[in-house]
N, C-alpha and C. Protein backbone atom coordinates (compact mmCIF):
# COMPACT_ATOMS: atom_id res chain seq x y z
N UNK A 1 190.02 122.44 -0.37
CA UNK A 1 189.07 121.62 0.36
C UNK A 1 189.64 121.31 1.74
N UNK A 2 188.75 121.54 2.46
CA UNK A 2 189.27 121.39 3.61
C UNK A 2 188.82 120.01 4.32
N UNK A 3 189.78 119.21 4.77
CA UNK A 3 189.46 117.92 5.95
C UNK A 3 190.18 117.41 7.24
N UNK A 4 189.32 116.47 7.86
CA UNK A 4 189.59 116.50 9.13
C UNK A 4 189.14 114.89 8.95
N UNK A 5 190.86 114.10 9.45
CA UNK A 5 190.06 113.14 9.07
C UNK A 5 189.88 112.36 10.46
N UNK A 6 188.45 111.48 10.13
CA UNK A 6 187.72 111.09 10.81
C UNK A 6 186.65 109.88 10.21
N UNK A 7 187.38 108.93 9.84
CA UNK A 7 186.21 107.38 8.80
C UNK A 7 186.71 108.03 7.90
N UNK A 8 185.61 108.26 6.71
CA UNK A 8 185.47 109.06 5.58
C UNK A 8 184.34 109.84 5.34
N UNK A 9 184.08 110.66 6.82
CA UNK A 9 182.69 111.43 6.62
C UNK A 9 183.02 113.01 5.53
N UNK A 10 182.24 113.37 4.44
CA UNK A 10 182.63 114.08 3.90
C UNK A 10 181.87 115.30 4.00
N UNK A 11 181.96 116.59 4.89
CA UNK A 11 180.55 117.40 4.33
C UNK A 11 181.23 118.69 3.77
N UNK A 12 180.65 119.45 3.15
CA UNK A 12 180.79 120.71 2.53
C UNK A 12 182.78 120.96 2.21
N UNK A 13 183.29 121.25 2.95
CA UNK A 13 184.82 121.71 2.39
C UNK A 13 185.71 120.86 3.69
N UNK A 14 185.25 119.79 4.23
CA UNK A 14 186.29 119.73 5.16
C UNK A 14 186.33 117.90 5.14
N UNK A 15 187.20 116.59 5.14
CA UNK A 15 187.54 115.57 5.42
C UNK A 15 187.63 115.30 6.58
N UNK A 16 187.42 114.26 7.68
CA UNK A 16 188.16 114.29 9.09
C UNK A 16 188.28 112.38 9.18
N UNK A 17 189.41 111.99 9.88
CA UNK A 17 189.57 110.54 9.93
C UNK A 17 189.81 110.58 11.55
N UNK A 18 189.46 109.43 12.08
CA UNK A 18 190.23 109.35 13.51
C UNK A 18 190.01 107.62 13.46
N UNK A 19 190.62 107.57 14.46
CA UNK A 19 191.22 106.00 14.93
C UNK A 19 189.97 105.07 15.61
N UNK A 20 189.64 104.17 15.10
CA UNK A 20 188.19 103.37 15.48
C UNK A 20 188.03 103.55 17.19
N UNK A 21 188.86 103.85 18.03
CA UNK A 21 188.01 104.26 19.12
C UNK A 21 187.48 105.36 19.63
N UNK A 22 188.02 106.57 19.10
CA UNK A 22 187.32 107.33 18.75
C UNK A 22 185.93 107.37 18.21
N UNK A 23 185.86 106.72 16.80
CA UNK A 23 184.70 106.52 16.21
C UNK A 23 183.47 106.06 16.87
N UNK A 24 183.95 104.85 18.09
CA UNK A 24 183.30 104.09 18.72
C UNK A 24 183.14 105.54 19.53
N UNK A 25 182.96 105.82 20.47
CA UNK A 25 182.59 106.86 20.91
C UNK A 25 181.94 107.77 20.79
N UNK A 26 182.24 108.37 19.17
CA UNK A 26 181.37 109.56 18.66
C UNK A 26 180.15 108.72 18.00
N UNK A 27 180.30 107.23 17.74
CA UNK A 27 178.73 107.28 16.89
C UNK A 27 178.15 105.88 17.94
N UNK A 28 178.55 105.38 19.25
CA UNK A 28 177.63 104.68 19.76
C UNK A 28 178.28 103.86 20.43
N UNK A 29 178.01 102.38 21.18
CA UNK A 29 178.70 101.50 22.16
C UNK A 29 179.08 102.60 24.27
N UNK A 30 178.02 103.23 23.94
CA UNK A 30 178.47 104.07 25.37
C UNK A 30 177.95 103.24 26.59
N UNK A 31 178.76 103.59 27.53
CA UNK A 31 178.33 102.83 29.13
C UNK A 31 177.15 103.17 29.45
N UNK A 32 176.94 104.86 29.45
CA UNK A 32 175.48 105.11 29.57
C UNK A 32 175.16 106.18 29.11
N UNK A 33 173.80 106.92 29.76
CA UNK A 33 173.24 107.92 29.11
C UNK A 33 174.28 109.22 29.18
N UNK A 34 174.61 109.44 30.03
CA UNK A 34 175.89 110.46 30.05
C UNK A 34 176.69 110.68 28.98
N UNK A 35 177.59 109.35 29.01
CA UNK A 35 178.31 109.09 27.99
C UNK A 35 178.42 109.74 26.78
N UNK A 36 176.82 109.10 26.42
CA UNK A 36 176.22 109.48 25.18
C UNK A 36 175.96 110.75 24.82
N UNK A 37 175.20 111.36 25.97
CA UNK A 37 174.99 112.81 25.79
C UNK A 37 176.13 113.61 25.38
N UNK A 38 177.63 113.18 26.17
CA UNK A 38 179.03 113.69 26.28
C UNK A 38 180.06 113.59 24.92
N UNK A 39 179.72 112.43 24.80
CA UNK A 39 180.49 112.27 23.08
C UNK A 39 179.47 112.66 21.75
N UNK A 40 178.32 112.56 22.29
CA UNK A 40 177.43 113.34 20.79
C UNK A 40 177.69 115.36 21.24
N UNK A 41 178.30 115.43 21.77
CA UNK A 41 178.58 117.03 22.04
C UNK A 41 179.88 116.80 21.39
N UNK A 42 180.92 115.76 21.68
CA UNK A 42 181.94 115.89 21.02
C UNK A 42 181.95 116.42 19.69
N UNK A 43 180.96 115.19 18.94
CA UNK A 43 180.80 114.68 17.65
C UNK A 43 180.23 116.23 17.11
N UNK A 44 179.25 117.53 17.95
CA UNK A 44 179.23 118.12 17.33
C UNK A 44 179.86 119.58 17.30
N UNK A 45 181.14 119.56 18.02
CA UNK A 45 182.21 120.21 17.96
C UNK A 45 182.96 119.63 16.65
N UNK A 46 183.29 118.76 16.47
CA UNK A 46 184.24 118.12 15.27
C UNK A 46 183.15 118.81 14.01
N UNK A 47 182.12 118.26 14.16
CA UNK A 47 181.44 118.88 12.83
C UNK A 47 181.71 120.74 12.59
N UNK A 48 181.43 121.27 13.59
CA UNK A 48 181.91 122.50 13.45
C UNK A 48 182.83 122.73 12.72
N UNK A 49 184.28 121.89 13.05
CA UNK A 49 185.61 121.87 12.13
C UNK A 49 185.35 121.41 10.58
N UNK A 50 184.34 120.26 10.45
CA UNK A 50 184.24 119.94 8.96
C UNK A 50 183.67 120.68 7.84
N UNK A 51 181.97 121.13 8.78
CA UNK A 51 181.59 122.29 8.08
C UNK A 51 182.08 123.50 7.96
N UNK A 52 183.68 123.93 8.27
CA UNK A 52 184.14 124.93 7.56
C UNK A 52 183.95 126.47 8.27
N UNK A 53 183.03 126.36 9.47
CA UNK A 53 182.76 127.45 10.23
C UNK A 53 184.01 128.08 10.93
N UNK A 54 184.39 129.53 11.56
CA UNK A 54 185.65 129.68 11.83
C UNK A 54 185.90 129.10 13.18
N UNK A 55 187.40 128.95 12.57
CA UNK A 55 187.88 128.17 14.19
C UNK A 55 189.00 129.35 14.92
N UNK A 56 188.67 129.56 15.80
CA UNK A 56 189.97 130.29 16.83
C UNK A 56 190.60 129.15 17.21
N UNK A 57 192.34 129.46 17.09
CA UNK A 57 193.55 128.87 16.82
C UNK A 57 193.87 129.65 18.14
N UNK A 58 194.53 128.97 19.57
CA UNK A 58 195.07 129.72 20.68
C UNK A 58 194.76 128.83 21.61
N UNK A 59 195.29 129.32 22.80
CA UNK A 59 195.34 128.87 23.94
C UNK A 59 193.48 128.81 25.14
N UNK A 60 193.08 129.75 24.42
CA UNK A 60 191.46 129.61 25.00
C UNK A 60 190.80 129.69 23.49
N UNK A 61 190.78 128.83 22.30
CA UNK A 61 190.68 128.58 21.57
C UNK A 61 189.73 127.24 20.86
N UNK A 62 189.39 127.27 19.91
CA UNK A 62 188.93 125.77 19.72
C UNK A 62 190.12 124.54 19.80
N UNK A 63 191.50 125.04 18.85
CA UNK A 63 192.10 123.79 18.84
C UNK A 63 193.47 125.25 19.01
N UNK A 64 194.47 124.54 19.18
CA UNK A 64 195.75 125.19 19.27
C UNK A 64 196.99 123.59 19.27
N UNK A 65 198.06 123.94 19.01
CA UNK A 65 199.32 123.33 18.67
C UNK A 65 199.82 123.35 20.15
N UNK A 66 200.47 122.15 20.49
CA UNK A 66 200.65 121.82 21.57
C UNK A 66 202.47 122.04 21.68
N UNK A 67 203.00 121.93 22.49
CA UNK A 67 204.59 122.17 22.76
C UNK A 67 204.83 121.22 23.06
N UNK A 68 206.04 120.46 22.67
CA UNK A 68 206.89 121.38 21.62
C UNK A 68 206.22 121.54 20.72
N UNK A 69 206.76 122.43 19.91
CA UNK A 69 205.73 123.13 18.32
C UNK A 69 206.17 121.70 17.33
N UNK A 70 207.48 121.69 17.09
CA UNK A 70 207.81 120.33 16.38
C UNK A 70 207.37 119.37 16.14
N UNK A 71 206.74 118.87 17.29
CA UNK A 71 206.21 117.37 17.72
C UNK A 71 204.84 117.84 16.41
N UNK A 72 204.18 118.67 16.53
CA UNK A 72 203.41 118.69 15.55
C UNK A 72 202.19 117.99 16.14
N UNK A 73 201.79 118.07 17.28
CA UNK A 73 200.70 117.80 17.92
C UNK A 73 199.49 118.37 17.98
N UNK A 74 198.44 118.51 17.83
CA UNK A 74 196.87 119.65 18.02
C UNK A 74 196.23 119.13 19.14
N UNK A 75 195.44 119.97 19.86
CA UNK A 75 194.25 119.43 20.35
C UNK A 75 192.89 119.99 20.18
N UNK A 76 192.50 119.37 20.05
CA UNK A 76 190.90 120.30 19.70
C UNK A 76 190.24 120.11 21.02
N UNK A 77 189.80 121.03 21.10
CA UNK A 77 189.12 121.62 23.22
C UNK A 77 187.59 121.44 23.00
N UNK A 78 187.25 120.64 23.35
CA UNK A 78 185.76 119.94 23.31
C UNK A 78 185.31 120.43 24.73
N UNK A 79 184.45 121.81 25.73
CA UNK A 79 184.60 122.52 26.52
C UNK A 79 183.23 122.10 27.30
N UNK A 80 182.63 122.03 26.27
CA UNK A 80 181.10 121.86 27.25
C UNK A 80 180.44 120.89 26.74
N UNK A 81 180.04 119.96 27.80
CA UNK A 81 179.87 119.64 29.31
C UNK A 81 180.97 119.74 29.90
N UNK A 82 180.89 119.75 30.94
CA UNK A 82 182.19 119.40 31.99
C UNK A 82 181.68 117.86 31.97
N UNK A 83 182.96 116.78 32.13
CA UNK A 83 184.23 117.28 32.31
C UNK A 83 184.91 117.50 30.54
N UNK A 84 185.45 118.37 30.27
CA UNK A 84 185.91 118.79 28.69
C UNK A 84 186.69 117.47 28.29
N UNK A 85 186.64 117.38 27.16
CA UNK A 85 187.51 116.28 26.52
C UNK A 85 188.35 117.18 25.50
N UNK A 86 190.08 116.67 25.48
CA UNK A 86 191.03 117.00 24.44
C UNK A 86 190.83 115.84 23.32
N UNK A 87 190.74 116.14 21.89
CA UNK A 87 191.21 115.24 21.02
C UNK A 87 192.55 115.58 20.35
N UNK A 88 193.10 114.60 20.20
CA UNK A 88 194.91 114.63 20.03
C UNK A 88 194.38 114.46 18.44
N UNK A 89 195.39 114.99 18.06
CA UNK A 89 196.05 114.78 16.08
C UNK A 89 196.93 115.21 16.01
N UNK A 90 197.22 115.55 14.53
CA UNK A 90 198.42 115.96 13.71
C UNK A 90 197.54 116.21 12.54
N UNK A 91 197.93 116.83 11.52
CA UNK A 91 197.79 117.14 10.37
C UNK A 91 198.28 116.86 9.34
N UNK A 92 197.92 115.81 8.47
CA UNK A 92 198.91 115.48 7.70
C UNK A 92 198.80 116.02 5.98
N UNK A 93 198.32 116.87 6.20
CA UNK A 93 198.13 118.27 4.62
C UNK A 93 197.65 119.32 5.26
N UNK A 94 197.74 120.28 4.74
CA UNK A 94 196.83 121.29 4.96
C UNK A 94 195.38 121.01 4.45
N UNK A 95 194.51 121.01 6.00
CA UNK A 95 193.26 121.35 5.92
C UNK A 95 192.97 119.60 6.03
N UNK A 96 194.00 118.73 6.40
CA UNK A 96 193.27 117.11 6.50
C UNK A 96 194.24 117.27 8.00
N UNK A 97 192.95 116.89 8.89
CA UNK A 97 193.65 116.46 10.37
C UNK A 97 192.95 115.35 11.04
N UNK A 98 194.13 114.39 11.21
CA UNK A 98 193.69 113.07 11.81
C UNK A 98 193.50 113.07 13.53
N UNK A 99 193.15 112.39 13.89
CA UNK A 99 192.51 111.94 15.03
C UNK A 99 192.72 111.19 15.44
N UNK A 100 193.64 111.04 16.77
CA UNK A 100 194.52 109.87 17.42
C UNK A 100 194.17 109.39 18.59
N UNK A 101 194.21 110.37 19.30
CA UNK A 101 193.80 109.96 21.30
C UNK A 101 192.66 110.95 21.51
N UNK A 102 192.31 110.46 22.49
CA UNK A 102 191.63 111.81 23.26
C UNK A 102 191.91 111.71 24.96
N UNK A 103 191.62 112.87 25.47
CA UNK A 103 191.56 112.33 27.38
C UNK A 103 190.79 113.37 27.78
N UNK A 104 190.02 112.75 29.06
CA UNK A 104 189.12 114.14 29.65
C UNK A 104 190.35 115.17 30.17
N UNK A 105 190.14 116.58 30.31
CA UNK A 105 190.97 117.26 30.48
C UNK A 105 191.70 117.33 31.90
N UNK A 106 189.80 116.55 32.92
CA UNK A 106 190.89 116.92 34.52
C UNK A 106 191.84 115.27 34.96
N UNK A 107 191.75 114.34 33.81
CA UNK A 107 193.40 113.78 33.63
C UNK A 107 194.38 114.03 33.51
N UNK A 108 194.40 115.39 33.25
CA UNK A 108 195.66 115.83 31.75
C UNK A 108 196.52 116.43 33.38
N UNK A 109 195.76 117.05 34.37
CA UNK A 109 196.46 118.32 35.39
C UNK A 109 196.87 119.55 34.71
N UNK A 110 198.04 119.82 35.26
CA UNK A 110 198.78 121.09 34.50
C UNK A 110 199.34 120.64 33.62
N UNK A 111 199.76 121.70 33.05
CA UNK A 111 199.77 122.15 31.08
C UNK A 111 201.21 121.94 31.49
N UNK A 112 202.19 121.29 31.09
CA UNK A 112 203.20 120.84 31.13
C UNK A 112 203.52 119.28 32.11
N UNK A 113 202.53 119.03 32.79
CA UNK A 113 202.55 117.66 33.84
C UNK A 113 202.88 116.68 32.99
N UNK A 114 203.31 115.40 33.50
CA UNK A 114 203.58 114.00 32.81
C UNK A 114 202.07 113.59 32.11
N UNK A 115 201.29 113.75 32.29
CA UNK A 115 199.61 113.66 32.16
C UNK A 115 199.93 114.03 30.66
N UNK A 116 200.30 115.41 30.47
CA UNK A 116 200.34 115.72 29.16
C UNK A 116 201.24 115.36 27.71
N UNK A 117 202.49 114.59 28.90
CA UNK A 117 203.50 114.62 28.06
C UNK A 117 202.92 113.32 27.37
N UNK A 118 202.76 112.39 28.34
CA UNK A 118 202.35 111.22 28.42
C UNK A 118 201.06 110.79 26.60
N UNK A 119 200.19 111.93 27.33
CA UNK A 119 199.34 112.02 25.90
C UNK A 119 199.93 112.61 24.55
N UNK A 120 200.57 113.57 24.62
CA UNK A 120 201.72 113.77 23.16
C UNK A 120 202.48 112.74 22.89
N UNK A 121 202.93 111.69 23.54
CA UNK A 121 203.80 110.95 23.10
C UNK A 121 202.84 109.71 22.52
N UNK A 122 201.62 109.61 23.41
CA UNK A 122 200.92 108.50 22.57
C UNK A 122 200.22 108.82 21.44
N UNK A 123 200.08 109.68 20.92
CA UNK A 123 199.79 110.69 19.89
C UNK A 123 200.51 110.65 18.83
N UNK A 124 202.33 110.78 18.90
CA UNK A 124 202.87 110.70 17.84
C UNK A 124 202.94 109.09 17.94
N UNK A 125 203.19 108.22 19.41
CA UNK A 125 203.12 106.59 18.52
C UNK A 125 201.86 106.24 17.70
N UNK A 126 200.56 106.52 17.79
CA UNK A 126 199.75 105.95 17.19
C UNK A 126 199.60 106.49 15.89
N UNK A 127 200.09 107.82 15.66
CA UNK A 127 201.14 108.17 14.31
C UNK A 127 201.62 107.11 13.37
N UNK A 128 202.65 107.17 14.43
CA UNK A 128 203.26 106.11 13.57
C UNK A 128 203.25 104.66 13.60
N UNK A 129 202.38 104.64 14.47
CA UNK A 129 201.52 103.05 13.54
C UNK A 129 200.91 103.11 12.79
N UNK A 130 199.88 103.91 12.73
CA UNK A 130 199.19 104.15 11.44
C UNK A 130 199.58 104.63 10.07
N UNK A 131 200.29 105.31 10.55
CA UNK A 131 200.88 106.37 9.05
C UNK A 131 202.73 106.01 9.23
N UNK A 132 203.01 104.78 9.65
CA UNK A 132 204.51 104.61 9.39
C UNK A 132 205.34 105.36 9.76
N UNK A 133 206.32 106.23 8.29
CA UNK A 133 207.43 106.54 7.55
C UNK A 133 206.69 108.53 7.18
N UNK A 134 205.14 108.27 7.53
CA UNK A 134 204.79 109.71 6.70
C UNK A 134 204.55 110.41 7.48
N UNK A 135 205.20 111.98 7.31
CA UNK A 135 205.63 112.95 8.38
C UNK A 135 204.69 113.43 9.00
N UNK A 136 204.39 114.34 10.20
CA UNK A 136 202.88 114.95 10.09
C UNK A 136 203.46 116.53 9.24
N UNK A 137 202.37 116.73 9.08
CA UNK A 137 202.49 118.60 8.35
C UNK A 137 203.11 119.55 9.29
N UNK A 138 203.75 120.23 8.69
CA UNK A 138 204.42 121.46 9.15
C UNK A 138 204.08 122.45 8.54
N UNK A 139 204.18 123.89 9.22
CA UNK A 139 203.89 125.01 8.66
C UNK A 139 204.70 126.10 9.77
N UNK A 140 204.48 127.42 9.31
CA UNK A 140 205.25 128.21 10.18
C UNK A 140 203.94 129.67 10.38
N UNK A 141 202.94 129.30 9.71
CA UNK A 141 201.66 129.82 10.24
C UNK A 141 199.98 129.15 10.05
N UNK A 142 199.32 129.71 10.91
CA UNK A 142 197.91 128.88 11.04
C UNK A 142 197.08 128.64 9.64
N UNK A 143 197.60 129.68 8.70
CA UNK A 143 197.04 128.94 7.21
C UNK A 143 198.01 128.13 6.35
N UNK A 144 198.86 127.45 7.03
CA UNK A 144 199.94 126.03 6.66
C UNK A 144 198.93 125.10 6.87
N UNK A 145 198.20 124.94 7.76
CA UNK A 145 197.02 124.30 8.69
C UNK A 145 195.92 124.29 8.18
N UNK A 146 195.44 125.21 8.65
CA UNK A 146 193.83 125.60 7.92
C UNK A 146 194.10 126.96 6.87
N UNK A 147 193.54 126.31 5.52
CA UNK A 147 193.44 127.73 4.53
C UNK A 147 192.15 128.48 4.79
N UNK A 148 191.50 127.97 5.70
CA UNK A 148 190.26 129.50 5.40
C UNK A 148 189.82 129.24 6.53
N UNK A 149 188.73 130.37 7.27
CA UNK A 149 187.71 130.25 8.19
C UNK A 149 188.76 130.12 9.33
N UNK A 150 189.93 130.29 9.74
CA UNK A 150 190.80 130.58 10.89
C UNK A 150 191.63 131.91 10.95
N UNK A 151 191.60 132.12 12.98
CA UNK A 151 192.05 133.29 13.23
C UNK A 151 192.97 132.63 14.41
N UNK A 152 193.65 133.23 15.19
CA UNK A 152 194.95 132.93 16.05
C UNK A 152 194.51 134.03 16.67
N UNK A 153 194.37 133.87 17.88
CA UNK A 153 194.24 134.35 19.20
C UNK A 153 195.33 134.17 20.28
């Protein structure tokens, strides 16, 4: 069974949990119509991941593992509208991935900038506020992660 956690929405083979501001975001409280339009596109990228459809794993990808590999970081690439939004996690089983930060992408700058580091590091603290002492998942390939419906690009 596959999940992604996010509350406790459950559909077909996948779980997803993320952190109440997130939530606030994907299901309502927006500044305005934009907003709204922008995070209900989020909300239906994430469903993509729950309902089990395939995900490309990579660098022009849906979600890919961020560097260091260790840190055990994801982002899932939420692409259209502009401006794109990253959502930060970790995985803490195979096939359950939580949901920590997010940032629009033209915050982030370049792919190694303080912008980014900045967001990996608040990523593993809100880790470990939430989840303490418990590790995120490791694996040494993309079905450690996801058992089905993924390819690596």
């Amino acid at each position: 069974m596959k999940r992604f956690i996010f509350a406790v929405l459950e559909i077909m083979t996948l779980l997803y949990f993320a952190v109440p501001e997130i939530m606030t975001l994907l299901y309502g409280a927006w500044t305005d119509r934009e907003q709204e339009i922008r995070w209900k596109r989020v909300c239906a990228d994430l469903e993509w991941f729950i309902e089990g459809r395939l995900i490309v794993v990579g660098d022009d990808g849906y979600m890919k593992p961020l560097d260091p590999a260790e840190d055990e970081v994801w982002e899932i690439r939420c692409v259209d509208p502009d401006p794109s939004i990253r959502i930060f996690g970790r995985f803490s089983e195979t096939d359950v991935f939580i949901a920590l930060g997010h940032r629009c992408r033209e915050e982030l700058e370049e792919k190694g900038s303080v912008e980014w580091a900045a967001a990996i590091r608040a990523c593993k603290a809100d880790w470990r506020k939430l989840l303490l002492t418990y590790p995120p998942h490791s694996g040494t390939s993309i079905h450690d992660y996801s058992s089905e419906n993924v390819v690596y690009l």
